[in-house]
Protein backbone atom coordinates (compact mmCIF):
# COMPACT_ATOMS: atom_id res chain seq x y z
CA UNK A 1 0.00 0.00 0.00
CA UNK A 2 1.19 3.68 -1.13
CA UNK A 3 2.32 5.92 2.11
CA UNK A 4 0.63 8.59 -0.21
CA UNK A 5 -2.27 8.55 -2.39
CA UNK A 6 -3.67 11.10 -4.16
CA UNK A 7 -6.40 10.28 -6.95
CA UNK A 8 -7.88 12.96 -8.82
CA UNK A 9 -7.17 15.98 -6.70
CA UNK A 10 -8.54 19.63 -7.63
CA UNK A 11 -7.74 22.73 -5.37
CA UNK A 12 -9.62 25.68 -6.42
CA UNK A 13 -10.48 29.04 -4.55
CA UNK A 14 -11.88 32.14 -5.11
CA UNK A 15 -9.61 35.38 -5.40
CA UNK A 16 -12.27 38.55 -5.74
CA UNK A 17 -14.27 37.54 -8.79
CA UNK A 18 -11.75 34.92 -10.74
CA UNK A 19 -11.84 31.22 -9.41
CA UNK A 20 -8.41 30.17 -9.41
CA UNK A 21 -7.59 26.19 -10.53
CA UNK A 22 -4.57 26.10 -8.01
CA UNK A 23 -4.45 21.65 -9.05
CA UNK A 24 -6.18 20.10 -11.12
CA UNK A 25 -6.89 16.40 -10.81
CA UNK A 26 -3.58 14.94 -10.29
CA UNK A 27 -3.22 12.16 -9.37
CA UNK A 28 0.27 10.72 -7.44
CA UNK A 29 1.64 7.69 -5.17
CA UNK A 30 4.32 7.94 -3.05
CA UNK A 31 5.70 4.78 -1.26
CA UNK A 32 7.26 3.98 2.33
CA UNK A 33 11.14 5.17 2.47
CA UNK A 34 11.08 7.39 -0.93
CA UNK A 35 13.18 10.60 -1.39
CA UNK A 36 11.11 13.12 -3.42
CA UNK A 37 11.64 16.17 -4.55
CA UNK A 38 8.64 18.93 -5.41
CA UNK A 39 9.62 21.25 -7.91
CA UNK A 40 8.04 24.33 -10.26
CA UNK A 41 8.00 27.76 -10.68
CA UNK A 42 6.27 30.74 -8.75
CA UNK A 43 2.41 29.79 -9.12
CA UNK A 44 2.58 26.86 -10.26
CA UNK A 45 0.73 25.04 -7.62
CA UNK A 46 3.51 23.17 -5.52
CA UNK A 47 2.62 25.20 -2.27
CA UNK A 48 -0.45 24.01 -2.98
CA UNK A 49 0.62 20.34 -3.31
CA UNK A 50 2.56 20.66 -0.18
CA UNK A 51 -0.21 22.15 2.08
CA UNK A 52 -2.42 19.58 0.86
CA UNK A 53 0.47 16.92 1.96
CA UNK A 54 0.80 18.14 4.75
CA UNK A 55 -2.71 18.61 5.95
CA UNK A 56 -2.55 21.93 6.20
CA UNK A 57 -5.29 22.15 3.44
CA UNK A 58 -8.12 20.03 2.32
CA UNK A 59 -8.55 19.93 -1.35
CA UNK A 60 -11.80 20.88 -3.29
CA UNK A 61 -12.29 17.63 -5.01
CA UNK A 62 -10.65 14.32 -5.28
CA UNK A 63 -9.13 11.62 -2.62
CA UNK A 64 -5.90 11.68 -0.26
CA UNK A 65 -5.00 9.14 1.53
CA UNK A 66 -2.56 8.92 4.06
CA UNK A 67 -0.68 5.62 5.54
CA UNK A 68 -4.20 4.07 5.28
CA UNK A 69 -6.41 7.75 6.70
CA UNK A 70 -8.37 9.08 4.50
CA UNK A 71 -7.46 12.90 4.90
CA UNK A 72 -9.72 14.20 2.20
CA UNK A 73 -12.47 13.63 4.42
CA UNK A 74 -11.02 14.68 8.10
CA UNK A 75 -12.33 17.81 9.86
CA UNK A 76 -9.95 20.35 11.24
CA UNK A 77 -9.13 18.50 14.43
CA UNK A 78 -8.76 15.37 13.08
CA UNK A 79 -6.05 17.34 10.36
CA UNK A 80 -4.30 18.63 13.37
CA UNK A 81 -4.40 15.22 15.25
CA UNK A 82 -2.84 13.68 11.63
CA UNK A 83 0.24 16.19 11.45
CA UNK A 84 1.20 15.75 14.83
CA UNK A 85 1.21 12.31 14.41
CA UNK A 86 2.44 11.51 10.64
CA UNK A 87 4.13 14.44 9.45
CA UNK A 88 6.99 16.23 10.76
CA UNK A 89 7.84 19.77 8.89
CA UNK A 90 10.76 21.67 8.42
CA UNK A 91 10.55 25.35 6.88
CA UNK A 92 13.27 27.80 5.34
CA UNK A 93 12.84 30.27 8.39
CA UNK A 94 13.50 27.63 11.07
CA UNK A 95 10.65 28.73 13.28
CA UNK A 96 12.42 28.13 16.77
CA UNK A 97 11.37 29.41 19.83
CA UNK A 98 14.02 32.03 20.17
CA UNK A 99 14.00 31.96 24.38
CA UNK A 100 14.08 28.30 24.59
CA UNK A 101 17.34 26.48 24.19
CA UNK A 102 17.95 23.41 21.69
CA UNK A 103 16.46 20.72 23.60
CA UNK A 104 13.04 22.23 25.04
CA UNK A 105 12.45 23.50 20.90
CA UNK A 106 12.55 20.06 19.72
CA UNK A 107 10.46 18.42 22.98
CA UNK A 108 7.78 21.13 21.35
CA UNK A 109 5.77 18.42 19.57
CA UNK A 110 5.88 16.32 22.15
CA UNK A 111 4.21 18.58 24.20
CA UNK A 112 1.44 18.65 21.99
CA UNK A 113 0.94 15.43 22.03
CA UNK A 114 0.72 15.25 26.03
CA UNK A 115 3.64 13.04 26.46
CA UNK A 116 5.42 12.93 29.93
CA UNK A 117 8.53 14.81 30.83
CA UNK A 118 10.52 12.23 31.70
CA UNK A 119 9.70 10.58 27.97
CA UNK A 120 9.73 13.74 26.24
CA UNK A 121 13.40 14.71 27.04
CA UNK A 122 15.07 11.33 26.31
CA UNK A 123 13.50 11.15 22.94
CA UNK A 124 14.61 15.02 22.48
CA UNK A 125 18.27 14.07 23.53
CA UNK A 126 17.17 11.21 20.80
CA UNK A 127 16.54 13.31 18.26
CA UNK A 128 19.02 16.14 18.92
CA UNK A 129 21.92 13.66 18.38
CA UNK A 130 20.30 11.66 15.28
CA UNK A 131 20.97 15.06 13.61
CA UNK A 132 24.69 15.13 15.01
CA UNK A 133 23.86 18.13 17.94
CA UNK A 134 24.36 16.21 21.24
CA UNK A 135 25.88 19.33 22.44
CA UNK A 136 24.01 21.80 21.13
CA UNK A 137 21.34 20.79 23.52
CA UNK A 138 21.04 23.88 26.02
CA UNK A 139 22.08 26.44 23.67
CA UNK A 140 19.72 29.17 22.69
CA UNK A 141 18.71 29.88 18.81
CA UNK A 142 20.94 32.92 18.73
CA UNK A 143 23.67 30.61 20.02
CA UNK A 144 23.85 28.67 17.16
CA UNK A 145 24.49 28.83 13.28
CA UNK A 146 22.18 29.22 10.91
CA UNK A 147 23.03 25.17 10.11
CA UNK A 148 22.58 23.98 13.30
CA UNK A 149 19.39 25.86 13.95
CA UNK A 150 17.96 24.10 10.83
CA UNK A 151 19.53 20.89 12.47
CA UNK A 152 17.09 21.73 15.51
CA UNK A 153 14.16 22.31 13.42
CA UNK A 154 15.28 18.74 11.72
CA UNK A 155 15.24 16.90 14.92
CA UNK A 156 11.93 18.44 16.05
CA UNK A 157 10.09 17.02 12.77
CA UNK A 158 11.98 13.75 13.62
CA UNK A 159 10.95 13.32 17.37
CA UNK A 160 7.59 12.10 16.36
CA UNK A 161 9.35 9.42 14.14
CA UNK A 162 6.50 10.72 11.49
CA UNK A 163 5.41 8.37 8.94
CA UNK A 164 6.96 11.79 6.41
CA UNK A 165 8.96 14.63 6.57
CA UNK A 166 7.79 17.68 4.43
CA UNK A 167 10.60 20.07 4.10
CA UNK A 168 9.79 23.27 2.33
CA UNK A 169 12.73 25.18 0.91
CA UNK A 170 15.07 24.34 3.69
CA UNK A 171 18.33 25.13 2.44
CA UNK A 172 16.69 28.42 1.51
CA UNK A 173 17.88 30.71 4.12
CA UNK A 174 21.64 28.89 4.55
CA UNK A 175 24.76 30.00 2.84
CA UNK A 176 25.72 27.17 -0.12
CA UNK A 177 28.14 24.93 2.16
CA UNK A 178 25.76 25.17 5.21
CA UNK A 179 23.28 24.22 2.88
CA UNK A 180 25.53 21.09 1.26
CA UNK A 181 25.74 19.99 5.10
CA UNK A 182 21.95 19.95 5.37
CA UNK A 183 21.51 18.71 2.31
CA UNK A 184 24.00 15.57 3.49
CA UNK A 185 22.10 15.15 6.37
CA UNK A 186 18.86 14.55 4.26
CA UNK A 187 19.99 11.89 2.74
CA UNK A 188 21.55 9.98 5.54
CA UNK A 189 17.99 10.30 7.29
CA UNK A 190 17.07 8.96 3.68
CA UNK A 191 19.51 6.32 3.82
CA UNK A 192 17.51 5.61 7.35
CA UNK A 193 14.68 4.75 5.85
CA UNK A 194 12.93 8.13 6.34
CA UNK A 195 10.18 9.01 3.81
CA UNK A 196 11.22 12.76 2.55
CA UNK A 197 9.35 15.14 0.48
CA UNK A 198 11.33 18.36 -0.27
CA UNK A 199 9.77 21.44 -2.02
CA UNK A 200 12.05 23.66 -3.55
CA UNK A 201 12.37 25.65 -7.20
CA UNK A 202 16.59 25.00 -6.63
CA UNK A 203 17.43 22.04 -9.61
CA UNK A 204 20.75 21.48 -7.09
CA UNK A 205 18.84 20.92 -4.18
CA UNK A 206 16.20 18.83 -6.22
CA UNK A 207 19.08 16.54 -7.40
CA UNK A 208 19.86 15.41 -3.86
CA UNK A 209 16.23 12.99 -4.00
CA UNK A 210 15.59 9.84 -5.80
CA UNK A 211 12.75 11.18 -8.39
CA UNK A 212 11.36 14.70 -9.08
CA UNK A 213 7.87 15.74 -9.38
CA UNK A 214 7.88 18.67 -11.67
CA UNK A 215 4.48 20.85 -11.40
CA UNK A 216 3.23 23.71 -13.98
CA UNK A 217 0.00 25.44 -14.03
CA UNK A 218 -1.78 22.94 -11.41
CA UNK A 219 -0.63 19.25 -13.26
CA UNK A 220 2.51 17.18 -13.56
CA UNK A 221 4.62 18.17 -15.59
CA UNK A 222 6.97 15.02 -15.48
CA UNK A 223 7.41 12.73 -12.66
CA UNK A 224 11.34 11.11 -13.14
CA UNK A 225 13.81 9.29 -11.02
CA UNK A 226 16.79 11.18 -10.68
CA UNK A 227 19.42 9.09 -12.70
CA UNK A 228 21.80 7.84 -10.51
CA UNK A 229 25.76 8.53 -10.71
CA UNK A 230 27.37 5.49 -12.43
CA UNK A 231 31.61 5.06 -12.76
């Protein structure tokens, strides 16, 4: 069975008088463990795509399922109940609580979910070193690099151990070698078996996953593996 599943899916909504067709009935499978990469230009309906995903959005017509859930049909606290539990996010501006240290920013979800304290920190500590920052852990946002703070944000999507990781543009706000770092550490969580979508309009960055979904005026454009280096 597909981790993802998304038959016929249509996203419209109304901007003043115009109706804008943000999808329009794709249609997509993505398995258990794949490395995918979201791509298009400015409008082209990836953010779209990714909200719906993530189930941050519902779309207008169509199914998604989910690791078995069918999302298409959930309310808004059953969507909320469904990220927290399947999906962990990472976004180009980090989002870190800027007065909590390293440690009490990844337990965040955790809290959420109304784990106990005891639990919470040892799968933090967990998390926190899966992404290489074992000592990072009482540090502050503004004590850290822009790297490791997207290393922090990392391990918070992780502590869940979500059934995906959506990562929206997250090399975006890092210099090009703190962004290669990042980008290595994607791929070893890959190599983990992690499922990883990444959304991005960088062809570099794309490169980095196993097949690219290419979207243009709300369809797929192509949908390739990436060819692998050989020799």
């Amino acid at each position: 069975m597909s981790l993802i599943r998304l038959q016929k899916i249509s996203r419209r909504y109304q901007m003043g008088t115009e109706m804008v067709h943000a999808l329009r009935e794709i249609s997509l499978d993505i398995q258990r463990g794949e490395y995918v990469a979201i791509m298009g230009p400015s409008g082209s309906g990836k953010s779209t795509l990714m909200n719906l995903i993530g189930c941050l959005d519902t779309p207008t017509s169509g199914d998604y399922e989910l690791n078995g859930s069918r999302v298409s049909e959930m309310n808004d606290n059953q969507l909320a109940e469904i990220r927290n539990r399947e999906i962990g996010f990472v976004f180009q501006t980090f989002n870190l609580l800027p007065r909590s240290d390293a440690l009490r920013n990844v337990e965040l979800p955790l809290i959420y979910s109304g784990m106990a304290s005891g639990e919470r920190r040892a799968l933090a500590r967990e998390a926190l070193a899966s992404v290489g920052l074992s000592d990072r852990a009482h540090h502050r946002p503004n004590e850290l690099s822009g790297g490791q703070r997207q290393r922090v944000a990392v391990a918070r999507a992780l502590v869940n151990k979500p059934s995906i990781l959506l990562a929206d543009e997250p090399t975006g706000n890092l210099d090009s070698k703190t962004g290669t770092e990042i980008m290595a550490l994607f791929q070893l969580l890959a190599d983990r078996g992690n499922t990883i979508i990444l959304v991005t309009h960088e062809e570099e960055v794309a490169l980095n996953a196993a097949r690219i979904i290419r979207i243009r005026d709300g369809l797929i454009a192509s949908d390739e593996p990436v060819p692998t280096e050989t020799g």
